[in-house]
Protein backbone atom coordinates (compact mmCIF):
# COMPACT_ATOMS: atom_id res chain seq x y z
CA UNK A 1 0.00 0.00 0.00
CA UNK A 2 1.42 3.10 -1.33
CA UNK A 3 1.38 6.72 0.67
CA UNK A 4 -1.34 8.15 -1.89
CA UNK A 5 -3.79 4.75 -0.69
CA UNK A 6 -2.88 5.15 3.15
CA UNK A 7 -3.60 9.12 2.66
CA UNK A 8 -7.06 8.22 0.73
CA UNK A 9 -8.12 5.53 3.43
CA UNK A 10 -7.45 7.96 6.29
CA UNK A 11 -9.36 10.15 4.79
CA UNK A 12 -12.12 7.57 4.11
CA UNK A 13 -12.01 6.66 8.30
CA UNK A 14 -12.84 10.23 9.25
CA UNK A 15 -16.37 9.93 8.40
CA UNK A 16 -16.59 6.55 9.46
CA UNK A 17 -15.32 7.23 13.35
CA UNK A 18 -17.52 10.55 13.61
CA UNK A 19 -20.26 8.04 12.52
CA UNK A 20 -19.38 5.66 14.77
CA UNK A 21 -18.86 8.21 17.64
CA UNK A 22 -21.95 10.01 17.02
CA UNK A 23 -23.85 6.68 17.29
CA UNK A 24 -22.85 5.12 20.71
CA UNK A 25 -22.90 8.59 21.67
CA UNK A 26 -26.84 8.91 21.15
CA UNK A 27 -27.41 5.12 23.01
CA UNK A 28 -25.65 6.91 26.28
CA UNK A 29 -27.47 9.99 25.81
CA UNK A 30 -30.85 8.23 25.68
CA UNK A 31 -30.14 5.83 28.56
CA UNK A 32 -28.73 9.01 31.01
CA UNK A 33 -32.12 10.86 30.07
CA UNK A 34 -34.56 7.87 30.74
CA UNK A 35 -32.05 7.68 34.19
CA UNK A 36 -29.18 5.75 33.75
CA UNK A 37 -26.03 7.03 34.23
CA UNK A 38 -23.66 4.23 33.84
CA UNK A 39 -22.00 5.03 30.49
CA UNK A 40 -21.83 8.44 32.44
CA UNK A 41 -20.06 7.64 35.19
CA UNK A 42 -17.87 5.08 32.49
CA UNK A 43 -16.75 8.58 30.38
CA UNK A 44 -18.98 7.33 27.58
CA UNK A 45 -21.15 9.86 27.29
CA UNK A 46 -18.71 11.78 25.14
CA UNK A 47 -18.42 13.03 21.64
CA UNK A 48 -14.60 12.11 21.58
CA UNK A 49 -13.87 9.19 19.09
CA UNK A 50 -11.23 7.95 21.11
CA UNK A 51 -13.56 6.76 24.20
CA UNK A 52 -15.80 4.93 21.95
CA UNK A 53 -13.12 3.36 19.18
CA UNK A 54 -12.10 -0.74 19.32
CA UNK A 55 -8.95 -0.94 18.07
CA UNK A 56 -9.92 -3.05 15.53
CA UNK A 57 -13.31 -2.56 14.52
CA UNK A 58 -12.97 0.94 14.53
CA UNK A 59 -9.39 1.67 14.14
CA UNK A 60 -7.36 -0.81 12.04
CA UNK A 61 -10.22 -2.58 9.58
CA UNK A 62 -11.37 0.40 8.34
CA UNK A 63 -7.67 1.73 7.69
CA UNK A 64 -6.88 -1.57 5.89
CA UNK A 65 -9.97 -1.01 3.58
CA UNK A 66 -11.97 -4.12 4.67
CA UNK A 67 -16.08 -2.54 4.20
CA UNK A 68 -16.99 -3.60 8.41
CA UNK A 69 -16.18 -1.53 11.17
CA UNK A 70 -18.37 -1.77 14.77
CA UNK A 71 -17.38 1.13 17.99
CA UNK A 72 -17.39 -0.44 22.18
CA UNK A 73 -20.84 -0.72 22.44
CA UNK A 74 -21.98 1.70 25.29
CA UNK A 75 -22.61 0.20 28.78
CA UNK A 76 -26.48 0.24 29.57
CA UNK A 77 -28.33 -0.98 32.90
CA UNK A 78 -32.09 -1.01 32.17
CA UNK A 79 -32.60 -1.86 36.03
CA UNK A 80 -31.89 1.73 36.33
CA UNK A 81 -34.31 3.29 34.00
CA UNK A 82 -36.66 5.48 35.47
CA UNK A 83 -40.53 6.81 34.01
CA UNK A 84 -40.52 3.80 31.62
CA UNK A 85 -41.34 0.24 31.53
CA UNK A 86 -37.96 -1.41 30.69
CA UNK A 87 -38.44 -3.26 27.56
CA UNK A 88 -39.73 0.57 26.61
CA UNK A 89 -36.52 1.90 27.43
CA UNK A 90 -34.49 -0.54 25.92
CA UNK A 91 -36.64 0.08 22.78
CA UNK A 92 -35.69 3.70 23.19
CA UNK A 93 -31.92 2.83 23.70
CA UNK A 94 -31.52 0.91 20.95
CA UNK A 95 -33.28 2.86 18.37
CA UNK A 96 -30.94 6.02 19.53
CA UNK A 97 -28.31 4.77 17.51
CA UNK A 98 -29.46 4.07 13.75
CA UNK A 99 -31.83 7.46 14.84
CA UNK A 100 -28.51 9.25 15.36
CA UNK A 101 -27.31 7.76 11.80
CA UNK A 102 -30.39 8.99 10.45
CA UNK A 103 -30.34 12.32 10.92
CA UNK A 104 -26.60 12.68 9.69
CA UNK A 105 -27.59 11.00 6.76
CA UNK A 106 -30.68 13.71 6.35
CA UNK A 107 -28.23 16.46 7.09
CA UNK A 108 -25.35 15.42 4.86
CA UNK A 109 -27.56 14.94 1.97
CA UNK A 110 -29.28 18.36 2.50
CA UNK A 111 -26.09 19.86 2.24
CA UNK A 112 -24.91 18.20 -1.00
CA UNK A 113 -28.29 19.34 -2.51
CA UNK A 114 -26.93 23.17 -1.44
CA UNK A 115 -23.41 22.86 -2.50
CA UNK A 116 -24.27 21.08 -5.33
CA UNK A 117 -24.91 24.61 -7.04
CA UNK A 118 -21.94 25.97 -5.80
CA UNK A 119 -19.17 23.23 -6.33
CA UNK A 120 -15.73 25.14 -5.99
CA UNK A 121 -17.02 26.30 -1.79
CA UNK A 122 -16.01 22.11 -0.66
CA UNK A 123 -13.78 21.24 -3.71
CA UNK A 124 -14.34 17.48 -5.49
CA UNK A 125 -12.93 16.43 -2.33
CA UNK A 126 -14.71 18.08 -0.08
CA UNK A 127 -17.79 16.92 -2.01
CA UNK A 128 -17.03 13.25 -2.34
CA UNK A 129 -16.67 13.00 1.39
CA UNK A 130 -19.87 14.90 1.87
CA UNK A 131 -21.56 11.91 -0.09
CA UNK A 132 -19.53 9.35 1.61
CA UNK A 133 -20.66 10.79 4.52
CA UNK A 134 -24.03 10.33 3.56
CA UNK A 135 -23.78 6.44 2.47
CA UNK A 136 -21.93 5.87 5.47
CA UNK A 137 -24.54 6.53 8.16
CA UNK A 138 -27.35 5.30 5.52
CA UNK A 139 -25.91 1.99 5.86
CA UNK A 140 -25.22 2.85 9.70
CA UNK A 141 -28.91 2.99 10.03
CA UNK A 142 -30.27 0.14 7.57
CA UNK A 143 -27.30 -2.46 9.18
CA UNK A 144 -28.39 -1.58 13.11
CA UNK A 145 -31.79 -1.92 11.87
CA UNK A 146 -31.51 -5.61 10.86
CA UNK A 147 -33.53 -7.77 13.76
CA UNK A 148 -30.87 -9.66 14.61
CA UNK A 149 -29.04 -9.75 18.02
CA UNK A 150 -27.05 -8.04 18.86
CA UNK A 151 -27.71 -5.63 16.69
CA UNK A 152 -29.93 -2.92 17.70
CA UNK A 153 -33.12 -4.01 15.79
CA UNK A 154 -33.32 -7.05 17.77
CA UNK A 155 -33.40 -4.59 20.55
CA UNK A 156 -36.89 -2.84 19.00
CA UNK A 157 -38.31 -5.80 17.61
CA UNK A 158 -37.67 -7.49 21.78
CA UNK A 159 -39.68 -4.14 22.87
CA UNK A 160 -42.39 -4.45 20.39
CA UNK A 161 -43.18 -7.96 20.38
CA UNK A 162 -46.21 -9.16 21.44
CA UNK A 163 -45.68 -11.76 24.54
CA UNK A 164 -47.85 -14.44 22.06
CA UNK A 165 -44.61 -14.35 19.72
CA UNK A 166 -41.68 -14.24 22.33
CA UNK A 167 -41.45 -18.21 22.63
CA UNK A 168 -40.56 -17.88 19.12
CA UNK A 169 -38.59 -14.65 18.89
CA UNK A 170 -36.62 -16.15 21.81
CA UNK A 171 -35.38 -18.96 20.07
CA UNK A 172 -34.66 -16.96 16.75
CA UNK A 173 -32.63 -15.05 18.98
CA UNK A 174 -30.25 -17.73 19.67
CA UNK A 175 -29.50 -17.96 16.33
CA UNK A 176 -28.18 -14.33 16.34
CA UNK A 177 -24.56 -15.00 16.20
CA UNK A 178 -24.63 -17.21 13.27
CA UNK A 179 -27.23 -15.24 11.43
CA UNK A 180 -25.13 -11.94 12.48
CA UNK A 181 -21.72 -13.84 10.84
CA UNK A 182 -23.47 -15.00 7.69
CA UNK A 183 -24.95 -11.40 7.22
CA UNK A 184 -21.33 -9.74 7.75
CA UNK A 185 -19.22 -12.79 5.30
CA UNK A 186 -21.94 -13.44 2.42
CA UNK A 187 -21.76 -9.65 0.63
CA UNK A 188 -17.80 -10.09 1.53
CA UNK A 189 -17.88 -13.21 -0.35
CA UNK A 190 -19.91 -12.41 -3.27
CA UNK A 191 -18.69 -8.81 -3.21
CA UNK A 192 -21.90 -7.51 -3.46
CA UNK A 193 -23.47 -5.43 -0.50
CA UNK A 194 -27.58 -4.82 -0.49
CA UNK A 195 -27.11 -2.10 1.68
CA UNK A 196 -24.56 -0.18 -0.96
CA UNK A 197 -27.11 -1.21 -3.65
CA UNK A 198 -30.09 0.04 -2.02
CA UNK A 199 -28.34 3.39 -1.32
CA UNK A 200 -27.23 4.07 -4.93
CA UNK A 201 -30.70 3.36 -6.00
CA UNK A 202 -31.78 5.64 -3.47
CA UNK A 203 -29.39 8.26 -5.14
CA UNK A 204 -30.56 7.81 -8.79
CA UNK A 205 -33.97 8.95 -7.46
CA UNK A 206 -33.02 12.18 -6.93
CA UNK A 207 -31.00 13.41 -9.67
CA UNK A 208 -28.75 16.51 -9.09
């Protein structure tokens, strides 16, 4: 790997760690407003990259240019939660995250609609890691979605579920970890990612 490569994957991770950091942030900030302080008191409820990163999944996959990258995931005690019911709050909790990923994704696109008309203000560069910005935390949000534990759909789906179905969701749960690897290694293996499909698709809808 050349200095040019390094220099262009670096440049790639910023996004990708502000995503990242900006995601576990908003699961401690929802869990210290519905009354549980533990990723508090822990120094997680930070916007600094550096107390949220894994050393691998945040630091040295992404750098190496493999397409997976996770942060710590934030500490959470639900036996603390306070005004809610707890599978309520985990609900809450969990959907913080891809919520978080959301709303950057809303953001950055709004913006590339604005500078769109006035190119030279961000540069090409500038611009192509506005949009990277963009299909980062779209993919953020549609990959935490995905029912499957421990992912942070399997978190909604657990608060939503009606207790008729939990026999059932209980023991699809314990499946998670294979599902979860088979998810991560099949687009790896085919190189083909829905997720990066879906979100050029989404792009071609809305011509610039």
């Amino acid at each position: 790997m050349d200095g040019d490569d390094f220099l262009q994957r670096f440049m790639l991770f910023i996004p990708v760690l502000l995503s990242l950091t900006v995601h576990e942030w908003a699961h401690a900030f929802a869990a210290y407003k519905l009354g549980d302080d533990t990723a508090k008191l822990l120094g997680r409820l930070s916007l600094n990259p550096l107390v949220h990163m894994d050393p691998i999944g945040t630091f040295l996959l992404p750098l190496m240019g493999v397409p997976f990258g996770w942060a710590k995931p934030v500490p959470f005690n639900p036996l603390r939660l306070k005004g809610v019911s707890m599978r309520t709050g985990i609900l809450i909790v969990a959907a913080a995250g891809p919520i978080s990923n959301a709303v950057i994704a809303i953001a950055s696109f709004a913006a590339l609609k604005v500078f769109l008309s006035q190119p030279d203000v961000l540069g090409e560069g500038g611009m192509f890691l506005l949009m990277f910005l963009f299909q980062v935390n779209v993919a953020l949000c549609l990959f935490n979605l995905i029912p499957i534990p421990p992912l942070d759909g399997s978190k909604i789906v657990d608060g939503l579920i009606p207790d008729v179905a939990r026999p059932a969701w209980e023991k699809f749960c314990q499946l998670g970890p294979i599902l979860l690897m088979g998810l991560i290694l099949a687009p790896l293996l085919l190189h083909f990612s829905p997720i990066s499909w879906a979100i050029q698709h989404f792009i071609e809808l809305f011509p610039w």
